[in-house]
C-alpha atoms as a PDB file:
ATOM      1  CA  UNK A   1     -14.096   9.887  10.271  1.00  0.00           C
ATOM      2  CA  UNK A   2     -10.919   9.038   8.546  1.00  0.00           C
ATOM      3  CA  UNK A   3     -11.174   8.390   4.824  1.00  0.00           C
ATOM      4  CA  UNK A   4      -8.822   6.663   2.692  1.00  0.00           C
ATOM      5  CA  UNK A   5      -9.445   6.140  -1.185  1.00  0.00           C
ATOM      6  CA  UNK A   6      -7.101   3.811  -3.720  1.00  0.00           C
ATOM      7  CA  UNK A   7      -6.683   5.078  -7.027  1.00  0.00           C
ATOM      8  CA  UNK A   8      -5.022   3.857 -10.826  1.00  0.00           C
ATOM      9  CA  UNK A   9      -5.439   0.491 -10.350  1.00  0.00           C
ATOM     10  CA  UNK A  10      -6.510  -1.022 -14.058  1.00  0.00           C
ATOM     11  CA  UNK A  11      -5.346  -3.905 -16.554  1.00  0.00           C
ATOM     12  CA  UNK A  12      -1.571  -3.563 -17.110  1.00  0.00           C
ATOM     13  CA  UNK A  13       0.681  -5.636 -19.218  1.00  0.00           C
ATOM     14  CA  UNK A  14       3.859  -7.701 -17.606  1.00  0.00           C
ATOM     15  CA  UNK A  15       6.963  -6.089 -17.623  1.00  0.00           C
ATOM     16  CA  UNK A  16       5.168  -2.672 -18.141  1.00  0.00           C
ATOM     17  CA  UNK A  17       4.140  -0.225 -14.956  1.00  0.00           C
ATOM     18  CA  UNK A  18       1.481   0.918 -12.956  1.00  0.00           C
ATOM     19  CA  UNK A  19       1.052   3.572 -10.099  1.00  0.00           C
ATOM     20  CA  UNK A  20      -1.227   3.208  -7.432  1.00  0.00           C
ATOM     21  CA  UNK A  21      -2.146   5.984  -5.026  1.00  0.00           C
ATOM     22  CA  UNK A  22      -4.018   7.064  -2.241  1.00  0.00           C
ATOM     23  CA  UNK A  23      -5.443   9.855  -0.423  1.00  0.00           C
ATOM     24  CA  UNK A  24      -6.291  10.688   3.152  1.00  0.00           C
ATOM     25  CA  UNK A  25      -9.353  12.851   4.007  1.00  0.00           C
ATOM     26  CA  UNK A  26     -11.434  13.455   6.713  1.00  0.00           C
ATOM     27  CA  UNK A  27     -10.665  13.906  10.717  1.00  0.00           C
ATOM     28  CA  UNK A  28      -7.145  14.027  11.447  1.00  0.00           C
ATOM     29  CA  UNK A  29      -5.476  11.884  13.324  1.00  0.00           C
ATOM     30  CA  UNK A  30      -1.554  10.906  14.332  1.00  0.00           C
ATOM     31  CA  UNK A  31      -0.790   9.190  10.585  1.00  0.00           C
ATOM     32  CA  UNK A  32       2.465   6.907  12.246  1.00  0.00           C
ATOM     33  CA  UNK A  33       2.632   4.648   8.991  1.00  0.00           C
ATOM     34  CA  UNK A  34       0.947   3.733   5.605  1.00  0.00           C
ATOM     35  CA  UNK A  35       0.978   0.265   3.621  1.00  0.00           C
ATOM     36  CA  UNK A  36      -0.201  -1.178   0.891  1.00  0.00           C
ATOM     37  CA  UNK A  37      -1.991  -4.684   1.237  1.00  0.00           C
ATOM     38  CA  UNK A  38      -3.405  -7.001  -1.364  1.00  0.00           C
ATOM     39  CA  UNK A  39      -5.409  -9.713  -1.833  1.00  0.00           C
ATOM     40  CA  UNK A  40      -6.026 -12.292  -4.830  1.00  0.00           C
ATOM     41  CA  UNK A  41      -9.569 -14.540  -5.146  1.00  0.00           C
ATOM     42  CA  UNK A  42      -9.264 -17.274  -3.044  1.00  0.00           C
ATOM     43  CA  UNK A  43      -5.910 -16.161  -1.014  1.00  0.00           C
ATOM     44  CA  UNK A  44      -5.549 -13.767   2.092  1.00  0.00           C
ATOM     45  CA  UNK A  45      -4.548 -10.736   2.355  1.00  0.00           C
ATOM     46  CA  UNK A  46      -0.888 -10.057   2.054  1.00  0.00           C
ATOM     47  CA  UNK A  47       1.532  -7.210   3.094  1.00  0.00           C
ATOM     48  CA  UNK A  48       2.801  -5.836   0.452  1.00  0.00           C
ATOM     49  CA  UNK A  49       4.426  -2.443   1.092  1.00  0.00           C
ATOM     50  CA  UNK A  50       4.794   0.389   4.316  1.00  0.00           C
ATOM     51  CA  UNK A  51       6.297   3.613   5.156  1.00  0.00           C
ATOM     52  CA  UNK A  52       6.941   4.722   8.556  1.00  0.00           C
ATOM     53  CA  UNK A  53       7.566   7.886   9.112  1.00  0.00           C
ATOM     54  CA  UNK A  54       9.403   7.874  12.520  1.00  0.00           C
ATOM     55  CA  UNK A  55      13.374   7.366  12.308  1.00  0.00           C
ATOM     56  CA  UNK A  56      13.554   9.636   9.179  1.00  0.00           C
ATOM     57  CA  UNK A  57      10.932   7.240   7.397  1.00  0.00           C
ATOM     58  CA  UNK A  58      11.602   3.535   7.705  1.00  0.00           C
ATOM     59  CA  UNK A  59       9.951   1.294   4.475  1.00  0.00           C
ATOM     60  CA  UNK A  60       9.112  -1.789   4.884  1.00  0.00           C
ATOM     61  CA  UNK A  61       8.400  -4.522   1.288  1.00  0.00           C
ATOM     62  CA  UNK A  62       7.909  -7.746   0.755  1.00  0.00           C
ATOM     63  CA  UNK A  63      10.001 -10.107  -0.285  1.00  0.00           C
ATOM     64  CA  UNK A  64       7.988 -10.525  -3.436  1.00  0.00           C
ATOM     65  CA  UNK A  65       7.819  -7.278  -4.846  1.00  0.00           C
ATOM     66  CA  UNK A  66      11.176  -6.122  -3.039  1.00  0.00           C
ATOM     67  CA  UNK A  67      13.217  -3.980  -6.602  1.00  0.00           C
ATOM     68  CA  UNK A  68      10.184  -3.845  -8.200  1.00  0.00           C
ATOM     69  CA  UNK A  69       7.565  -2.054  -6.386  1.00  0.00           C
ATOM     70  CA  UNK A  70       8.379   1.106  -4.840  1.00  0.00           C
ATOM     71  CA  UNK A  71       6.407   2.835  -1.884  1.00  0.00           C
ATOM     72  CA  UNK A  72       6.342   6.896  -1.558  1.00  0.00           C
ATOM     73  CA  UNK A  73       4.291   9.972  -0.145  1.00  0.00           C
ATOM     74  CA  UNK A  74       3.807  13.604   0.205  1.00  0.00           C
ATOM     75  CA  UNK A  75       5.726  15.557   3.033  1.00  0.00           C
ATOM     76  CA  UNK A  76       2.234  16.198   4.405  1.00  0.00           C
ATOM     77  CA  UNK A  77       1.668  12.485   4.645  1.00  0.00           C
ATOM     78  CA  UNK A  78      -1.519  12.865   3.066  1.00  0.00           C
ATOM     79  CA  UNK A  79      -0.662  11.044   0.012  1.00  0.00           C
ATOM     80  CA  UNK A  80       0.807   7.391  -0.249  1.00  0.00           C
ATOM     81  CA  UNK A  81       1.605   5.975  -3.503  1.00  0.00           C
ATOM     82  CA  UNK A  82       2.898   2.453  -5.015  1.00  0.00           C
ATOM     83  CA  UNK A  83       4.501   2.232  -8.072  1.00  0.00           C
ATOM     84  CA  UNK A  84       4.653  -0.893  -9.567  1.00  0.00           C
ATOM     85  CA  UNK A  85       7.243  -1.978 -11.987  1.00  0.00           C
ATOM     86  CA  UNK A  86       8.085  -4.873 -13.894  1.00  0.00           C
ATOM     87  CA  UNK A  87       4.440  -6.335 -12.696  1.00  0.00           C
ATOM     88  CA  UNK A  88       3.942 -10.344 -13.281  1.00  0.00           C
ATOM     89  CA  UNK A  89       0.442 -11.791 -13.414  1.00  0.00           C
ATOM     90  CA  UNK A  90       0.947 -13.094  -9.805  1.00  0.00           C
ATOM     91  CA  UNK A  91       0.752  -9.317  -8.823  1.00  0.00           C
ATOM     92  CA  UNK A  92      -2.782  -9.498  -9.654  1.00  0.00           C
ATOM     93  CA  UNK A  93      -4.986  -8.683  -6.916  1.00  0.00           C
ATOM     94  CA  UNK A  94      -7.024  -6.270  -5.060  1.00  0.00           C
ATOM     95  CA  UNK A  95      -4.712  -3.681  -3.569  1.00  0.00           C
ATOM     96  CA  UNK A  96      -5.443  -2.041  -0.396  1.00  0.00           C
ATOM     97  CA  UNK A  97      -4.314   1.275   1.279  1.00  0.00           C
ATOM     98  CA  UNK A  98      -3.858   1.331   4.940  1.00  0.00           C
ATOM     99  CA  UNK A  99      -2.889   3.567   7.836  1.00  0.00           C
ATOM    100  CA  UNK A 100      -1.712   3.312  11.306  1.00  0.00           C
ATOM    101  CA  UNK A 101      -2.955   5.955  14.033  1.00  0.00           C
ATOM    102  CA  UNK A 102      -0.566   4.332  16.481  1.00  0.00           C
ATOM    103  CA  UNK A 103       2.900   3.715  17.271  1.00  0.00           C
ATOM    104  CA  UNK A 104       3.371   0.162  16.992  1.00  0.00           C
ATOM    105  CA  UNK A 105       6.963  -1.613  17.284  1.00  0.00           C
ATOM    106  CA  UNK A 106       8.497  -1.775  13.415  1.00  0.00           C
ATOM    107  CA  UNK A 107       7.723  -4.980  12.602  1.00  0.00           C
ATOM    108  CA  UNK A 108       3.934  -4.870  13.353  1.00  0.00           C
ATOM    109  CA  UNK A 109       3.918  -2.835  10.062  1.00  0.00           C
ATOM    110  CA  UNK A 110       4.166  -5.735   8.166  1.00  0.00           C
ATOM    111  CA  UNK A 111       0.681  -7.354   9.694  1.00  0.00           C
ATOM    112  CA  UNK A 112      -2.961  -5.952   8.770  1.00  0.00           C
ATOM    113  CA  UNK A 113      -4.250  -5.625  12.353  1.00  0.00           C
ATOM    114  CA  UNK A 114      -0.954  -2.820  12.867  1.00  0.00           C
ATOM    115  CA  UNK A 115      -3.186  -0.191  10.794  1.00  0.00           C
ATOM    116  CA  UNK A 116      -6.780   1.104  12.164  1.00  0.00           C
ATOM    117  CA  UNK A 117      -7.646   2.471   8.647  1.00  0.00           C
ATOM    118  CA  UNK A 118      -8.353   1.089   5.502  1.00  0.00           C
ATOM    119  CA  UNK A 119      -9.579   1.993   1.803  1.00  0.00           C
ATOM    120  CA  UNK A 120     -12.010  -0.134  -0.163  1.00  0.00           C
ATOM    121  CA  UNK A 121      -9.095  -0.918  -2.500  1.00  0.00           C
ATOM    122  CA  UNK A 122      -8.539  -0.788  -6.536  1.00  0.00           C
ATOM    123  CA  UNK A 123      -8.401  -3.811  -8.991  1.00  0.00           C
ATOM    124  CA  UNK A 124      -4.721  -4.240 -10.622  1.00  0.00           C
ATOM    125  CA  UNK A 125      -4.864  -6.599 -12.742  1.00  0.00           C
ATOM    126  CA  UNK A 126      -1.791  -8.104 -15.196  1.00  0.00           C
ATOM    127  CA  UNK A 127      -2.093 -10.258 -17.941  1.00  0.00           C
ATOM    128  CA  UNK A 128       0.844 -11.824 -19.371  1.00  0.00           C
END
């Protein structure tokens, strides 16, 4: 069983930073990609952020968060992180981690049902 857990989500001011990350554990399996998702009360879930690591590593943001937020991880592709800067209170949400056991053509990264693995997710929260 694959296992994926978010962590340093918390309350954060505007215009200050946050750093999100999250682990892998568990059975291996062929990690193609990792992204970050969120979703606010009331809304649906929203890409966010993805790395793929094909092509020399390929990442993928949304427009939204595109100079702001900034997606990483480990050589061993165990790791994914998002850090967050300059946050606004519309970045509030619950933020998910997500990988991708399969190779899927690049711009299926940016959809939820591309990944086969998810986290429970961590609160960020900004108040302005």
């Amino acid at each position: 069983q694959v296992q994926l857990v978010e962590s340093g989500g918390g309350l954060v001011q505007a215009g200050d930073s946050l750093r999100l990350s999250c682990a892998t554990s568990g059975q291996t399996f062929n990690n193609y990609a990792m992204g970050w998702f969120r979703q606010a009360p009331g809304k649906e879930r929203e890409f966010v952020a993805a790395i793929r690591w094909s092509g020399g590593g390929v990442f993928y943001y949304a427009d939204s968060v595109k100079g702001r937020f900034t997606i990483s991880s480990d050589n061993a592709k165990n790791t994914v992180n998002l850090q967050m800067n300059y946050p606004k209170p519309e970045d509030t949400a619950r933020y998910y981690c997500a990988a991708s056991g399969r190779r899927r053509n690049s711009g299926s990264y940016y959809t939820d049902w591309a990944y086969d693995y998810w986290g429970p997710g961590t609160q960020v929260t900004v108040s302005s």
